[in-house]
N, C-alpha and C. Protein backbone atom coordinates (compact mmCIF):
# COMPACT_ATOMS: atom_id res chain seq x y z
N UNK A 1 -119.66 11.48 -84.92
CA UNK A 1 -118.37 11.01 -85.34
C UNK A 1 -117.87 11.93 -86.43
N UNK A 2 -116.48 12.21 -86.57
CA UNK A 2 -116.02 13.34 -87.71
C UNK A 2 -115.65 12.79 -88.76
N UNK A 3 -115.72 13.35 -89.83
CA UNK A 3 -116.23 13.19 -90.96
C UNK A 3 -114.32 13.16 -91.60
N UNK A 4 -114.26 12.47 -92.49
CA UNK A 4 -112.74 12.30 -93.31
C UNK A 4 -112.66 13.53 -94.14
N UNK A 5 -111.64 14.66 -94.35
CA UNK A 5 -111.05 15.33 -95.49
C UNK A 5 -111.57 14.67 -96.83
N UNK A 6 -111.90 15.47 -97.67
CA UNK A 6 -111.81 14.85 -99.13
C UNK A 6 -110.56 14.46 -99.47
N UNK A 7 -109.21 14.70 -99.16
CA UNK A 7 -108.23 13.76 -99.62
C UNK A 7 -107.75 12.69 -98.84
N UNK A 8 -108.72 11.87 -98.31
CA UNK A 8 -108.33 10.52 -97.16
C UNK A 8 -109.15 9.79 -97.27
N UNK A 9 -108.69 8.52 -97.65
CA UNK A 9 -109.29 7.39 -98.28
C UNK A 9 -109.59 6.42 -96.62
N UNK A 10 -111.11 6.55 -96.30
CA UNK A 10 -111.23 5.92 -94.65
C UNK A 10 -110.62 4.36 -94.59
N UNK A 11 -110.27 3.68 -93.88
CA UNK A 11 -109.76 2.19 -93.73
C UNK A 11 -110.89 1.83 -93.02
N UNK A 12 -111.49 0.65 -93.28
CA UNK A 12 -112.05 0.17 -92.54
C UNK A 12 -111.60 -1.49 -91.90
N UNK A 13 -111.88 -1.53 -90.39
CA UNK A 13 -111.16 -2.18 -90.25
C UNK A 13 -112.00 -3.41 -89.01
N UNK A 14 -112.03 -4.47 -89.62
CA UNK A 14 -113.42 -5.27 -88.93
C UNK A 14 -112.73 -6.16 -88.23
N UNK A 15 -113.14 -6.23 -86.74
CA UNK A 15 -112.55 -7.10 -86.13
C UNK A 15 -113.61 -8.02 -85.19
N UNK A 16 -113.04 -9.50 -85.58
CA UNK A 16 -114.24 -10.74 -85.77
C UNK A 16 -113.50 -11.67 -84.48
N UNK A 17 -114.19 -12.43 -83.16
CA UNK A 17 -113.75 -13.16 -82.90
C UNK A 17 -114.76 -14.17 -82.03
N UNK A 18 -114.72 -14.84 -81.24
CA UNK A 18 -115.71 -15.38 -80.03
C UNK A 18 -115.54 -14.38 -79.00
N UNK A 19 -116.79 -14.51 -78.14
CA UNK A 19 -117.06 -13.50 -76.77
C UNK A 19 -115.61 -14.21 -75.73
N UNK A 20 -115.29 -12.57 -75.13
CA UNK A 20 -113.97 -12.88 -74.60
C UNK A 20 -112.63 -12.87 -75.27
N UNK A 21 -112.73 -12.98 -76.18
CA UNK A 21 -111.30 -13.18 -77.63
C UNK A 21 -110.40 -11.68 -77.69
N UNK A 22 -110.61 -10.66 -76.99
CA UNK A 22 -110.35 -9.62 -76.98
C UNK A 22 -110.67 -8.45 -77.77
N UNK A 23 -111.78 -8.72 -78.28
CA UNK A 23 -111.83 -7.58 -79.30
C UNK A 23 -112.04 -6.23 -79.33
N UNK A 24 -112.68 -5.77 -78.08
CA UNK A 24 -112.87 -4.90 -76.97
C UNK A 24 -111.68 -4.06 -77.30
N UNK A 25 -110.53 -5.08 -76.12
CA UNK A 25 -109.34 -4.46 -75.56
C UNK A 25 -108.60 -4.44 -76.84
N UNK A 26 -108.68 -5.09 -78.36
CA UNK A 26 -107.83 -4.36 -79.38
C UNK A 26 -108.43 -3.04 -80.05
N UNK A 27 -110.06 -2.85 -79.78
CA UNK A 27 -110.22 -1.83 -80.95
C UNK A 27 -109.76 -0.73 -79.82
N UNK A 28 -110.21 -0.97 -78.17
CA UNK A 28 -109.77 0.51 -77.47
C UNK A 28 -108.35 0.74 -77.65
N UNK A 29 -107.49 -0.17 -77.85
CA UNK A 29 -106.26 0.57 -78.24
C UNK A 29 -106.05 1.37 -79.20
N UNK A 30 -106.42 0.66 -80.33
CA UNK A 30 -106.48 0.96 -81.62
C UNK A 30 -107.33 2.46 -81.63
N UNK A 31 -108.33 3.36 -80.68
CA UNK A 31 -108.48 4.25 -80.43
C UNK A 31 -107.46 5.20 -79.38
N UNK A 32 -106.88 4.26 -78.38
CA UNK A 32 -105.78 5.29 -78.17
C UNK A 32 -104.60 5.18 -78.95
N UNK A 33 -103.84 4.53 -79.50
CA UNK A 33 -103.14 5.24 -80.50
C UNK A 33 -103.38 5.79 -81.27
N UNK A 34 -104.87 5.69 -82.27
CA UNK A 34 -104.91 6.28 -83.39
C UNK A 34 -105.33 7.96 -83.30
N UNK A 35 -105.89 7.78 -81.89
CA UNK A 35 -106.88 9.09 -81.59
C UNK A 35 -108.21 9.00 -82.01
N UNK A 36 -109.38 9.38 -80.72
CA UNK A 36 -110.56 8.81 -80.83
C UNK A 36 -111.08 9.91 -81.71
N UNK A 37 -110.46 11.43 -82.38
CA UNK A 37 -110.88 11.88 -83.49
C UNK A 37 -110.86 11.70 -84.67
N UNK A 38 -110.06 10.08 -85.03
CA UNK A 38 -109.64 9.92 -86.68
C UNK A 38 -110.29 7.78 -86.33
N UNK A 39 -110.72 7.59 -85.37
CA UNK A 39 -111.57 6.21 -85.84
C UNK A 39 -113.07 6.40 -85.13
N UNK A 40 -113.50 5.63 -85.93
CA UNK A 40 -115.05 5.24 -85.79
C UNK A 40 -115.39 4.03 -85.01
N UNK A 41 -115.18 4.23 -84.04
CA UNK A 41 -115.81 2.33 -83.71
C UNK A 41 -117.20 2.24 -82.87
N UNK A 42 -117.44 0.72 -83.83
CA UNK A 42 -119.25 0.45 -83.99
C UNK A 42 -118.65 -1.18 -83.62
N UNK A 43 -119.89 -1.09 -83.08
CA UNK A 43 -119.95 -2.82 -82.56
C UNK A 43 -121.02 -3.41 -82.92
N UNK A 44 -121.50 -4.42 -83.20
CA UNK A 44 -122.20 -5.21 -83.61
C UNK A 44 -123.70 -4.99 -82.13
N UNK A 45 -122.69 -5.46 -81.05
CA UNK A 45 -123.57 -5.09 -79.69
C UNK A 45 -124.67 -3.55 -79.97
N UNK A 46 -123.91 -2.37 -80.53
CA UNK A 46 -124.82 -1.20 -80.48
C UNK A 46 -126.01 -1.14 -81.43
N UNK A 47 -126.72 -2.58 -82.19
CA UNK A 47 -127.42 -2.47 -83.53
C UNK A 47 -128.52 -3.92 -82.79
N UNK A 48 -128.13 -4.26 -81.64
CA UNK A 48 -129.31 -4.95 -81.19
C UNK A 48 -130.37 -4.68 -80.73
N UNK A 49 -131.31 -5.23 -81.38
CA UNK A 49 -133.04 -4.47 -81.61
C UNK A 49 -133.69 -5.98 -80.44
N UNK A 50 -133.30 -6.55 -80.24
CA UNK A 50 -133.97 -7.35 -79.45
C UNK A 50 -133.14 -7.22 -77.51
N UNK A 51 -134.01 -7.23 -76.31
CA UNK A 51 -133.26 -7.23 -75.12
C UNK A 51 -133.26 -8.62 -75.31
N UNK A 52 -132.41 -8.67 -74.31
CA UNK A 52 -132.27 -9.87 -73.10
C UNK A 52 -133.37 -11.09 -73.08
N UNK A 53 -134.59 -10.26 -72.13
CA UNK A 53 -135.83 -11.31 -72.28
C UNK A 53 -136.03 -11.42 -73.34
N UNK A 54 -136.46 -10.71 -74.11
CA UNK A 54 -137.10 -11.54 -75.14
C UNK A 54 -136.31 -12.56 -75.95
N UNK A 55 -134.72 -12.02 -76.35
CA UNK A 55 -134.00 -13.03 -76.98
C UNK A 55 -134.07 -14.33 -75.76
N UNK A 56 -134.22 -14.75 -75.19
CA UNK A 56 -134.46 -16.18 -74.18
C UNK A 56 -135.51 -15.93 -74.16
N UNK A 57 -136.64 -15.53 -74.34
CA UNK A 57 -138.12 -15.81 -74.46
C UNK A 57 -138.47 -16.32 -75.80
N UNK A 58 -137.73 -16.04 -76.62
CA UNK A 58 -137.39 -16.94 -78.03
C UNK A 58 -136.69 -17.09 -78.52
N UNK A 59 -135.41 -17.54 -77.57
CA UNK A 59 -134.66 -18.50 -77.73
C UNK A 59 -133.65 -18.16 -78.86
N UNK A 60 -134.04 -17.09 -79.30
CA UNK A 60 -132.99 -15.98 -80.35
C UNK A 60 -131.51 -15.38 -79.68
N UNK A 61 -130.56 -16.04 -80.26
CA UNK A 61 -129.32 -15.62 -79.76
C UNK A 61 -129.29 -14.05 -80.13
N UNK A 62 -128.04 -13.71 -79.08
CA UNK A 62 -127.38 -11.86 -79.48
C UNK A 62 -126.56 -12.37 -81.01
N UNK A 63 -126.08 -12.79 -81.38
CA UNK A 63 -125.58 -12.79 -82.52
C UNK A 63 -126.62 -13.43 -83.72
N UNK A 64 -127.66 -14.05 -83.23
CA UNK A 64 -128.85 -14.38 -84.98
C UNK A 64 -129.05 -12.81 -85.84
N UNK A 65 -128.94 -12.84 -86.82
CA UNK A 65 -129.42 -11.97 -87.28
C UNK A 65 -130.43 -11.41 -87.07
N UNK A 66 -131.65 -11.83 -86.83
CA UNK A 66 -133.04 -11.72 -86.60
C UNK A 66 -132.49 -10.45 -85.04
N UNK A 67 -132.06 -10.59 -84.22
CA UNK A 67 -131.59 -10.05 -83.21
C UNK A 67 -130.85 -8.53 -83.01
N UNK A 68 -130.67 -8.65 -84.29
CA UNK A 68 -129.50 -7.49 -84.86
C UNK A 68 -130.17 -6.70 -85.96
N UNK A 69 -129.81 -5.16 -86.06
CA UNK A 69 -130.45 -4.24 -87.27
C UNK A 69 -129.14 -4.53 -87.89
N UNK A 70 -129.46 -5.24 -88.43
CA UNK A 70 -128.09 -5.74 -89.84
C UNK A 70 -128.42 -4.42 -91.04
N UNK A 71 -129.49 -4.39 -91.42
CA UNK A 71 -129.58 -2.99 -92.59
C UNK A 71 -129.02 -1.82 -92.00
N UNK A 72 -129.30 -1.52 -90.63
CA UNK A 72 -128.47 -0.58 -90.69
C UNK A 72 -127.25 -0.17 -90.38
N UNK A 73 -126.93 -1.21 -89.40
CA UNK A 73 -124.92 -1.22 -89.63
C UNK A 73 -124.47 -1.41 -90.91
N UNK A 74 -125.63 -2.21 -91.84
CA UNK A 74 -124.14 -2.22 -93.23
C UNK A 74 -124.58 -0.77 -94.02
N UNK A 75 -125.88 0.21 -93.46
CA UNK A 75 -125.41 1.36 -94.14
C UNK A 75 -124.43 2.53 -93.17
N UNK A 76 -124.59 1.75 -92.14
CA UNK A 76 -123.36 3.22 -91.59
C UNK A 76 -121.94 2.61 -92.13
N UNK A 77 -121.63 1.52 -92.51
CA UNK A 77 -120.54 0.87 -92.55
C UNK A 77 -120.28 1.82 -94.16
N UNK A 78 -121.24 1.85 -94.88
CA UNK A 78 -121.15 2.52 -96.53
C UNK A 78 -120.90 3.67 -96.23
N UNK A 79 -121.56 4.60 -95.15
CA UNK A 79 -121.02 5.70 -95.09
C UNK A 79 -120.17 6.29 -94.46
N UNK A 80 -119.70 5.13 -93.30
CA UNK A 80 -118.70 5.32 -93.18
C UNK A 80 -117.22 5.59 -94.10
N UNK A 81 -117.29 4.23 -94.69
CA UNK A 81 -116.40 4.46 -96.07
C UNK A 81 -116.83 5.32 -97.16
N UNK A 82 -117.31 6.32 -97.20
CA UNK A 82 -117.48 7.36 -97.83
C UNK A 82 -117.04 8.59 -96.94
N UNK A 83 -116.64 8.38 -95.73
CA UNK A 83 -116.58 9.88 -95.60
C UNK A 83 -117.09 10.58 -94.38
N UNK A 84 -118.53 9.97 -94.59
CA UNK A 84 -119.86 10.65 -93.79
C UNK A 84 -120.07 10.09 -92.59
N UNK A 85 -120.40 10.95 -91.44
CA UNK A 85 -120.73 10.62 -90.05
C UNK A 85 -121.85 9.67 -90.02
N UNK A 86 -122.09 9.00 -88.46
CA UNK A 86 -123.24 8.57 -88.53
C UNK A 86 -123.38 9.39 -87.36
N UNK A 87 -124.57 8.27 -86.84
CA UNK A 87 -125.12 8.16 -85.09
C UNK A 87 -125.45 6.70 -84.90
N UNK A 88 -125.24 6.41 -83.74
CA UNK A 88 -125.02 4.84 -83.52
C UNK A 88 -126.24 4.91 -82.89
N UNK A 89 -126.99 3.90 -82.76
CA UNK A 89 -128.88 3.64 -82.26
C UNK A 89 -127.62 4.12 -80.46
């Protein structure tokens, strides 16, 4: 992902809803207008450390935390707003 100019303050911009609610079809817009060289988009979906079976083998939802690398989306989220690229798992 490319990295912000030192004079551009990044926006970050979090979009929260239930499965189905559209959130998908607003951030892909929000990449074609903005241009997929000036946004970053990360989903919650790309930071899940648990599959399928096992989350129903214990009964661990896709959204429990336990399910999700929460440490490290909230540090790409920091460096994101700084500036700096990541790599998404």
């Amino acid at each position: 992902m490319g990295s912000v100019t030192s004079n551009q303050q990044p926006l970050i911009v979090a979009v929260c809803g239930d499965s189905g609610s559209g959130k998908t079809t607003l951030t892909d817009g929000m990449v074609r207008v903005f241009g997929q060289e000036r946004v970053a988009h990360i989903c919650l979906d790309d930071y899940h450390i648990l599959d399928r079976a096992t989350r129903l083998r214990t009964g661990i939802t896709a959204l429990h935390p336990a399910a999700n690398n929460i440490a490290l989306m909230t540090e790409h989220i920091r460096c994101l707003a700084h500036g700096e690229s990541i790599i998404k798992p």
